[in-house]
Protein backbone atom coordinates (compact mmCIF):
# COMPACT_ATOMS: atom_id res chain seq x y z
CA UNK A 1 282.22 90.44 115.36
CA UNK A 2 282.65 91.75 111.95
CA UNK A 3 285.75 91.48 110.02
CA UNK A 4 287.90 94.18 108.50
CA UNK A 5 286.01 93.44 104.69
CA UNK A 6 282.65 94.11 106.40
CA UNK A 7 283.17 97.07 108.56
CA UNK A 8 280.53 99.67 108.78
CA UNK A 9 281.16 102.24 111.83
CA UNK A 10 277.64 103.29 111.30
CA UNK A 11 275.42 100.50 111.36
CA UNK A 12 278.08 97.92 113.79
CA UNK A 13 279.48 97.18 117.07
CA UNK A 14 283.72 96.38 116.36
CA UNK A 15 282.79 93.56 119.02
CA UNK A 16 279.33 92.15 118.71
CA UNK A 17 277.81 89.44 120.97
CA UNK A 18 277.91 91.59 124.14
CA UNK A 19 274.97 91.92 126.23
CA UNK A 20 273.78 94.83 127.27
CA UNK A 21 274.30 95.17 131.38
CA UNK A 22 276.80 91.76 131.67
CA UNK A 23 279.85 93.85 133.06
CA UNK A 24 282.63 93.56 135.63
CA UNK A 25 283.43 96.11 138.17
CA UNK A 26 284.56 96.59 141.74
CA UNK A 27 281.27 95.21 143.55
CA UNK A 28 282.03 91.69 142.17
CA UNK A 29 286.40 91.30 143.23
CA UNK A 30 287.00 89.54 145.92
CA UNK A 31 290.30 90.05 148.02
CA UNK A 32 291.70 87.60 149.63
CA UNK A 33 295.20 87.07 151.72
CA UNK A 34 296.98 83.72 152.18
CA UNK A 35 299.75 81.39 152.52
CA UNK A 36 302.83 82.55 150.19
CA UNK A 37 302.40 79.88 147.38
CA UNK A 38 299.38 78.67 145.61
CA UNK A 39 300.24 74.55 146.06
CA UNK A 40 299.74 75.85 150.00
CA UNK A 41 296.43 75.63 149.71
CA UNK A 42 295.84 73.55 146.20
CA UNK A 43 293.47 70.73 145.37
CA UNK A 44 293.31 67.45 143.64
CA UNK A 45 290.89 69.26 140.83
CA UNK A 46 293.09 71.48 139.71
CA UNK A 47 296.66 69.40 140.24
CA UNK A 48 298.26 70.93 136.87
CA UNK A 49 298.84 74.38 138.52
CA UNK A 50 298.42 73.16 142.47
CA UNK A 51 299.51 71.32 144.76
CA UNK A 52 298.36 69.31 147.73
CA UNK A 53 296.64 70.80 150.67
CA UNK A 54 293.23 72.59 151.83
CA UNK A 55 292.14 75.55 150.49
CA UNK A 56 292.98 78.37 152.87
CA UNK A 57 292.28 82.39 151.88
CA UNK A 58 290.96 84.62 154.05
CA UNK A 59 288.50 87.31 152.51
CA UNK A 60 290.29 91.17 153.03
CA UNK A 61 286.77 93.66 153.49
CA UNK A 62 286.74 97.21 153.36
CA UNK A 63 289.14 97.43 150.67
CA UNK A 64 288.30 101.20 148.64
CA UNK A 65 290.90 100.57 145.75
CA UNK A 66 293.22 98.13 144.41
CA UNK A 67 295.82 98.37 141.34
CA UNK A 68 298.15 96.26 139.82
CA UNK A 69 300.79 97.19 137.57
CA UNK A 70 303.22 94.62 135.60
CA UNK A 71 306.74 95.64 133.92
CA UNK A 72 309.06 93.61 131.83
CA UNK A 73 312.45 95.00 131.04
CA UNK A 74 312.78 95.26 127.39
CA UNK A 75 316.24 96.54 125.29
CA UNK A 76 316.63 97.64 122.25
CA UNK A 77 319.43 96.93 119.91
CA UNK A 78 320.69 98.99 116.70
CA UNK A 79 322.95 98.55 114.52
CA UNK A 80 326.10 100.06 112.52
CA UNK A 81 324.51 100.57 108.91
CA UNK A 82 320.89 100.03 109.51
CA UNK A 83 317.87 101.58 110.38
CA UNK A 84 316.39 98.62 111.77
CA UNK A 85 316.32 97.49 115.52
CA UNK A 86 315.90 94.48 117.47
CA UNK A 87 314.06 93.73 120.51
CA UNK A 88 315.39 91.69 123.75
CA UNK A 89 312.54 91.44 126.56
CA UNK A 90 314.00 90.82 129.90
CA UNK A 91 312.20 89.67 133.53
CA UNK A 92 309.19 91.06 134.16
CA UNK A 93 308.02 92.50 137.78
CA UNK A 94 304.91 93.06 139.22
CA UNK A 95 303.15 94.77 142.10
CA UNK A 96 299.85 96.02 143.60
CA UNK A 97 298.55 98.80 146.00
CA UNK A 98 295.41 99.17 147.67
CA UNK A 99 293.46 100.84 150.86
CA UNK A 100 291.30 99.81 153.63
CA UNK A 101 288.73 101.60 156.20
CA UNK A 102 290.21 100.62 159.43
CA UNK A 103 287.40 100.06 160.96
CA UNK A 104 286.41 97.58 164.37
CA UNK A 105 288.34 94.42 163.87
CA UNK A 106 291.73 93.14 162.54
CA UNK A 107 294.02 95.92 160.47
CA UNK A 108 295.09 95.69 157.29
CA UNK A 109 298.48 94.39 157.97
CA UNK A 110 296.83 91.89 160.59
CA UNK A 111 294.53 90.51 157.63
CA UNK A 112 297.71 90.03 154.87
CA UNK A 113 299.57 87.73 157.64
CA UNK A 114 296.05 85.85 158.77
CA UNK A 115 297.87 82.28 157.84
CA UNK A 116 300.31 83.29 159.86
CA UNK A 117 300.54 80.98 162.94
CA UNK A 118 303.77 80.87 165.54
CA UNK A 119 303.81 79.35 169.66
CA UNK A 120 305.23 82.04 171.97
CA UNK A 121 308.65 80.76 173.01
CA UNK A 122 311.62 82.32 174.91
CA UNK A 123 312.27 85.54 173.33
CA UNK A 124 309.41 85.26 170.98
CA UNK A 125 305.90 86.29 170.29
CA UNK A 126 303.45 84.52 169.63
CA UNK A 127 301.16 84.82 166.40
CA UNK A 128 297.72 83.63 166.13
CA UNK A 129 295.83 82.91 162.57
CA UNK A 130 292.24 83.92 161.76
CA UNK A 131 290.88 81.22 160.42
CA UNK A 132 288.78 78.86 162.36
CA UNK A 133 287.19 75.80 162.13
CA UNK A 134 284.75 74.75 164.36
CA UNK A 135 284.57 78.20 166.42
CA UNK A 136 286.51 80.68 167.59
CA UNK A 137 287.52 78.37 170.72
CA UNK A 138 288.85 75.69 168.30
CA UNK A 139 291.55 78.09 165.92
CA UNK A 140 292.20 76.66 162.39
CA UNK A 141 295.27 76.44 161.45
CA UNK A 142 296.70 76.23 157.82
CA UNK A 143 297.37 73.81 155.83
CA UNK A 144 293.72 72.35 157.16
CA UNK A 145 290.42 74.03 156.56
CA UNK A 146 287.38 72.49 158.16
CA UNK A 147 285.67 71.32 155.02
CA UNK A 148 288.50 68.67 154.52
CA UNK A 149 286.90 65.58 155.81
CA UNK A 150 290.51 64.04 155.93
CA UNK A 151 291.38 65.96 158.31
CA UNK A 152 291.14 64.27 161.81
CA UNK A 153 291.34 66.33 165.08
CA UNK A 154 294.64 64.13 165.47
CA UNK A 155 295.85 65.49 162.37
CA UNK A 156 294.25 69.16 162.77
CA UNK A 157 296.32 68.94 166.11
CA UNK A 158 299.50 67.79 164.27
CA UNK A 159 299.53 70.25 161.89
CA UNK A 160 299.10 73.21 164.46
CA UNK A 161 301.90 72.09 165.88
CA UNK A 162 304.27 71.38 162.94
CA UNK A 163 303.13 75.01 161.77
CA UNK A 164 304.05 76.51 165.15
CA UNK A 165 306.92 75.01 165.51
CA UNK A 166 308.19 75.46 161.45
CA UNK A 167 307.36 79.00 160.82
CA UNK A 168 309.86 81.84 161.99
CA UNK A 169 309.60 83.28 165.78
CA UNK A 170 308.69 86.31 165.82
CA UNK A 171 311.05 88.58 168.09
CA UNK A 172 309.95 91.86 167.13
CA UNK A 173 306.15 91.82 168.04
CA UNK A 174 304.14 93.69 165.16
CA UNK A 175 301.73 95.16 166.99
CA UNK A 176 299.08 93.38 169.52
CA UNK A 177 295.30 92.09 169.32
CA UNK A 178 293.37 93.46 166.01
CA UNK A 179 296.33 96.19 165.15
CA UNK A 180 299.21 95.47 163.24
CA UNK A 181 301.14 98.56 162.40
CA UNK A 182 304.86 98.28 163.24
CA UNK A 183 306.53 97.39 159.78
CA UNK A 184 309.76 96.47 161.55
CA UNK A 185 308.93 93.71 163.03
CA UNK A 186 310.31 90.53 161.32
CA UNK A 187 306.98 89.01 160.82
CA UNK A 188 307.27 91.31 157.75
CA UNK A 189 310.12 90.05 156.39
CA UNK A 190 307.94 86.39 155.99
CA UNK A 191 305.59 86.17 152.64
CA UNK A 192 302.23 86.31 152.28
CA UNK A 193 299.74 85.44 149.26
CA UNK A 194 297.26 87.20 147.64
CA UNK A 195 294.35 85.54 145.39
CA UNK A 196 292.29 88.00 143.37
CA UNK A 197 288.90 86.57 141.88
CA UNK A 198 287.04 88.69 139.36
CA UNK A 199 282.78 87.83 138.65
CA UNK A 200 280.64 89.55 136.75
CA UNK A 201 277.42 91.21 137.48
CA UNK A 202 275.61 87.44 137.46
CA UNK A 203 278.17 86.06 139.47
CA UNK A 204 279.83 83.63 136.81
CA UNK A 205 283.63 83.64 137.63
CA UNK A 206 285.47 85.98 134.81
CA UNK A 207 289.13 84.59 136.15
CA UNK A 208 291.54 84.77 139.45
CA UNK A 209 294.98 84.59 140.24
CA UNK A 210 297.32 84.02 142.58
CA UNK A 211 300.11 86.59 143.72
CA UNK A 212 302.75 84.01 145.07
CA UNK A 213 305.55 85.40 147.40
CA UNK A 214 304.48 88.86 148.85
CA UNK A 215 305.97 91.30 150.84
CA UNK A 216 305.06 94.82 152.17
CA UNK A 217 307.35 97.63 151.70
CA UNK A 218 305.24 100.39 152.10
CA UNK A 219 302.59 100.94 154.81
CA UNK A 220 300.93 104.02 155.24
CA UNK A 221 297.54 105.56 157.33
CA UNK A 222 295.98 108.76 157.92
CA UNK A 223 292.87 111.09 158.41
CA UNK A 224 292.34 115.23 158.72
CA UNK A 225 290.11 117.34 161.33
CA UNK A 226 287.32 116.46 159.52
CA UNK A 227 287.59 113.07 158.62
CA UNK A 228 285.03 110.18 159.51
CA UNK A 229 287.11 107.81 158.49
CA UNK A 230 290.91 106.72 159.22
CA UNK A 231 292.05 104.52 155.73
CA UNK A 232 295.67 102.46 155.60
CA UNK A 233 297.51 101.71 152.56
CA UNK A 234 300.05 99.44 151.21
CA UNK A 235 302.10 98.74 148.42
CA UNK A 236 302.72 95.19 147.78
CA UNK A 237 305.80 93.43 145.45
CA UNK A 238 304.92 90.03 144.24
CA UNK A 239 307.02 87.35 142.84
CA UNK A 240 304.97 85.59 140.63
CA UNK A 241 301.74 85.88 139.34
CA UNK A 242 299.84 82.43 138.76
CA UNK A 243 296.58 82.33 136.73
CA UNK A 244 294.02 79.85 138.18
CA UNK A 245 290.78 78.30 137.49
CA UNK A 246 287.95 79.88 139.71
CA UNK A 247 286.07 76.42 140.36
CA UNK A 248 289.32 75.18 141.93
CA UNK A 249 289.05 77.50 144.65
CA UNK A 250 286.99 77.71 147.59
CA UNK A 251 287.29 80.25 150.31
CA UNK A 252 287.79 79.83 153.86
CA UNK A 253 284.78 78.08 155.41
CA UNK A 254 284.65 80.12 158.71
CA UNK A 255 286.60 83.15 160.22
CA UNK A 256 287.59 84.06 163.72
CA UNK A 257 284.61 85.62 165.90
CA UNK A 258 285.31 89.15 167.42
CA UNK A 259 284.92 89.09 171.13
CA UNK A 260 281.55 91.08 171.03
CA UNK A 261 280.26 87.93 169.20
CA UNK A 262 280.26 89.49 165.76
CA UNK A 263 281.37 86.81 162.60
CA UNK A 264 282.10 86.84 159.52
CA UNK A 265 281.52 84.88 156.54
């Protein structure tokens, strides 16, 4: 990269050592929904930013777009008998929108909560995940994932039920099976996560992140007369946003069979 002394517009690049056809775009961004905090589903490789656990995200497909926008609140200050001004920067906020093909399979609502995991109980419905670990039959459920060979069936069994039994009933059922659509339900009022991991065209990882603390305000879905597809949207707020190492993360080894015997990986 040349510095200021030697810069020729004609004959340089402002920054050199690019190659030609290394690039980011869409094709290589992986989505991915999760438990609320990142130290949900940390591991021992990466124990400056997480925390113990498996590593649980669940791969969101179909996606058509995805922004995210950042704010920080910033004042300025004058003063009596100068021209000057100073600068006071203030909390910063975050969130992201995107859009999804609803197409056969869970909704885009039913993929953001897939951690989510609750035992039907007086009053109550109950909530099933989408992970799995060895089969469909045998549901996975967070904080285990069934590449950690710690994990005993005693302990997968445990954990079910400390997760079942710790997460809020649900009372106001969101919807039922594969679609998720009624925003009033309290399951919406729980948080989600969100991991974002960015490659470039020769798959080495470019950087990820973690959107800790989610929630949904905004749901939306719609098509026209002549429409082939039907697409849903939401608008996500985020508490924090945590900047992660890509080899630290893994993604969820295996994923809930459709009953028609479809699966994805």
């Amino acid at each position: 990269m040349p510095g200021l002394a030697d810069w020729q517009p004609y004959k340089t690049h402002v920054q050199g050592g690019l190659r030609d056809g290394n690039f980011v775009n869409g094709q290589f961004i992986l989505i991915s929904a999760g438990p609320p905090f990142l130290s949900d589903i940390g591991t021992a490789a990466a124990a400056d930013v997480l925390g113990g656990g498996a590593d649980v995200v669940y791969p969101i497909g179909l996606t058509q777009n995805v922004a995210m926008s950042q704010n920080k609140a910033v004042s300025r200050i004058f003063e009596i008998g100068s021209e000057r001004s100073y600068f006071i920067s203030g909390r910063t906020v975050g969130q992201l929108s995107l859009s999804r093909v609803l197409f056969h399979g869970p909704s885009l609502l039913r993929v953001l909560y897939a951690y989510y995991a609750t035992a039907a109980a007086p009053g109550t419905y109950s909530i099933d995940p989408l992970y799995a670990s060895e089969g469909a039959s045998n549901p996975l459920n967070f904080p285990f994932n069934a590449g950690d060979s710690g994990a005993t069936d005693e302990a997968l069994q445990e954990a079910q039920v400390r997760l079942k039994n710790g997460l809020h009933g649900v009372r106001i059922p969101p919807g039922f099976d594969n679609w998720f659509c009624n925003l009033a339900s309290d399951l919406f009022a729980q948080p989600i996560g969100l991991m974002l991991n960015l490659r470039d065209n020769e798959e080495n990882d470019y950087g990820s992140v973690y959107l800790e603390c989610c929630y949904v305000p905004t749901h939306s879905w719609g098509t026209d007369a002549q429409g082939l597809i039907v697409q849903e949207s939401v608008a996500i707020q985020y508490e924090r946003l945590v900047p992660i190492k890509s080899v630290a993360v893994k993604l969820v080894d295996g994923i809930i069979a459709d009953p028609h015997g479809a699966r994805s990986y």
